[in-house]
C-alpha atoms as a PDB file:
ATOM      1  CA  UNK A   1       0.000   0.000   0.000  1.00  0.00           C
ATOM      2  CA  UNK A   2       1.191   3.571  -0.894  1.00  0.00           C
ATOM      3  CA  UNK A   3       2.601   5.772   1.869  1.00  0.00           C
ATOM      4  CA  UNK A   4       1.356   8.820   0.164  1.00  0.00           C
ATOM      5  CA  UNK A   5      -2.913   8.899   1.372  1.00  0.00           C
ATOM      6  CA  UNK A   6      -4.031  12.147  -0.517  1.00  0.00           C
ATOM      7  CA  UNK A   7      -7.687  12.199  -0.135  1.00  0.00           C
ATOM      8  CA  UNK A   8      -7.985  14.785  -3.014  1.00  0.00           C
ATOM      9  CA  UNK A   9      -4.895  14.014  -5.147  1.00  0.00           C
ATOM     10  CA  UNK A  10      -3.327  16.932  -6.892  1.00  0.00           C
ATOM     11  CA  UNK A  11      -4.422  17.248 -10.596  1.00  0.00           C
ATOM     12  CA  UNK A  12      -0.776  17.102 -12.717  1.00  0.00           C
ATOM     13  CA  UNK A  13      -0.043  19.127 -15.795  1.00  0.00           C
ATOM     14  CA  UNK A  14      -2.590  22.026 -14.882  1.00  0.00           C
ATOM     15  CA  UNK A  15      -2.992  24.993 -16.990  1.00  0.00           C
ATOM     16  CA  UNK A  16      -1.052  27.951 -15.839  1.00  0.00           C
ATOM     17  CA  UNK A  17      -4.067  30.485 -17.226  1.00  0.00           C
ATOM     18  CA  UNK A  18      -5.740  29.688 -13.651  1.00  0.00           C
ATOM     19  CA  UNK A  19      -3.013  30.794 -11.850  1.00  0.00           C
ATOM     20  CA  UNK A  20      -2.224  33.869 -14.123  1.00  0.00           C
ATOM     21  CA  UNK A  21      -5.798  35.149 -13.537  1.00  0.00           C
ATOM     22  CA  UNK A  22      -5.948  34.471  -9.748  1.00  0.00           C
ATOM     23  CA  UNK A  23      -2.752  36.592  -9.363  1.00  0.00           C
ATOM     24  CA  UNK A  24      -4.030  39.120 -11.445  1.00  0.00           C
ATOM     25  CA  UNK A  25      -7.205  39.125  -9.457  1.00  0.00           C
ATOM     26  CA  UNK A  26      -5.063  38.996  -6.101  1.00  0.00           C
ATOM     27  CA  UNK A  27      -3.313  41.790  -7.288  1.00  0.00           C
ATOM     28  CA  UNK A  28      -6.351  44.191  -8.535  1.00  0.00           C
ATOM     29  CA  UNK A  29      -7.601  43.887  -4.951  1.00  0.00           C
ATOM     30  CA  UNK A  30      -4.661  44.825  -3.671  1.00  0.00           C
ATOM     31  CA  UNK A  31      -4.303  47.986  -5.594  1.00  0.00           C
ATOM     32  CA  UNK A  32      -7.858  48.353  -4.805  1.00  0.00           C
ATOM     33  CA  UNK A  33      -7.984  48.682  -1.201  1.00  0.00           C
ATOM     34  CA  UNK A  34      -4.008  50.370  -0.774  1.00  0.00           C
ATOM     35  CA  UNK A  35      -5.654  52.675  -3.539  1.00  0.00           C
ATOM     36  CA  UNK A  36      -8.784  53.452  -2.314  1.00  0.00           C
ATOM     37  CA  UNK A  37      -9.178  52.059   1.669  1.00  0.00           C
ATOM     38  CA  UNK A  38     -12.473  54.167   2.434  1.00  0.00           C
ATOM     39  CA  UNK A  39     -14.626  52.661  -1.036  1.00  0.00           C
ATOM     40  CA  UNK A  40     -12.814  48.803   0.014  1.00  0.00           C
ATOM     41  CA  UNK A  41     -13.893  48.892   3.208  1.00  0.00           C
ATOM     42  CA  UNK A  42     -17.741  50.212   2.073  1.00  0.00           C
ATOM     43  CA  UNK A  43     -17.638  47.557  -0.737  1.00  0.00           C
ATOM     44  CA  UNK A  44     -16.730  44.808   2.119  1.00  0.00           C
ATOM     45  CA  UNK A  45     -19.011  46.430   4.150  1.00  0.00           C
ATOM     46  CA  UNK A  46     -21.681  45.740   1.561  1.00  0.00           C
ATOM     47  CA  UNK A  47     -20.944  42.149   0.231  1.00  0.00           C
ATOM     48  CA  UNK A  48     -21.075  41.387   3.913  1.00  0.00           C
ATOM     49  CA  UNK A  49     -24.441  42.500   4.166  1.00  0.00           C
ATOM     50  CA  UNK A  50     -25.947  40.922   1.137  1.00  0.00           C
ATOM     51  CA  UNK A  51     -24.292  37.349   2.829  1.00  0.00           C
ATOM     52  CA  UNK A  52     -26.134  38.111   5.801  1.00  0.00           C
ATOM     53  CA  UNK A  53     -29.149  38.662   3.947  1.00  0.00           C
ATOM     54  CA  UNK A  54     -29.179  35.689   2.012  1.00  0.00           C
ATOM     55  CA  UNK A  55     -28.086  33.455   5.562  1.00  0.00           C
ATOM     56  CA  UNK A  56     -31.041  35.400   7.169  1.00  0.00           C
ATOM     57  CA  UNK A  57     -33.529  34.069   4.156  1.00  0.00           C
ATOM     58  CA  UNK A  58     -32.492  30.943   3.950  1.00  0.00           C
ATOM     59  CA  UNK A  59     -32.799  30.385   7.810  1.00  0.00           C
ATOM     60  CA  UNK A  60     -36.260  31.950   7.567  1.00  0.00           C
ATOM     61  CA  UNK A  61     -37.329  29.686   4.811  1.00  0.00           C
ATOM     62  CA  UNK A  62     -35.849  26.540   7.151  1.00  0.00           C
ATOM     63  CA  UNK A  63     -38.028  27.942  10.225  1.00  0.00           C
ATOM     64  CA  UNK A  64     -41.165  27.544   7.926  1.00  0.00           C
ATOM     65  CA  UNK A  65     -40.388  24.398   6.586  1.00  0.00           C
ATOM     66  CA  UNK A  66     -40.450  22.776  10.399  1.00  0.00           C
END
């Protein structure tokens, strides 16, 4: 039996176009909120309130269904 137990093994030979996008992603963000702290912070500030929302709706639609 192998030594090596990887519940989720790696995937070999992956693209690199993945990885080029996440950077530049990471790296938008980045610029983003050294950029402009005040509008990151609002836009966080925001995106955390929609996921509350949606966590609020769905436990509202679980209290019904019981």
């Amino acid at each position: 039996m192998s030594k090596n137990k990887n519940v989720l093994p790696m995937p070999t030979g992956s693209s690199a176009k993945p990885k080029i996008i996440g950077t530049l992603v990471t790296l938008g963000l980045l610029v983003f909120v050294v950029k402009y702290p005040g509008e990151a912070a609002e836009a966080a500030k925001g995106l955390l309130g929609m996921f509350e929302t949606v966590v609020e709706g769905i436990a509202g639609f679980i209290r019904q269904l019981a």
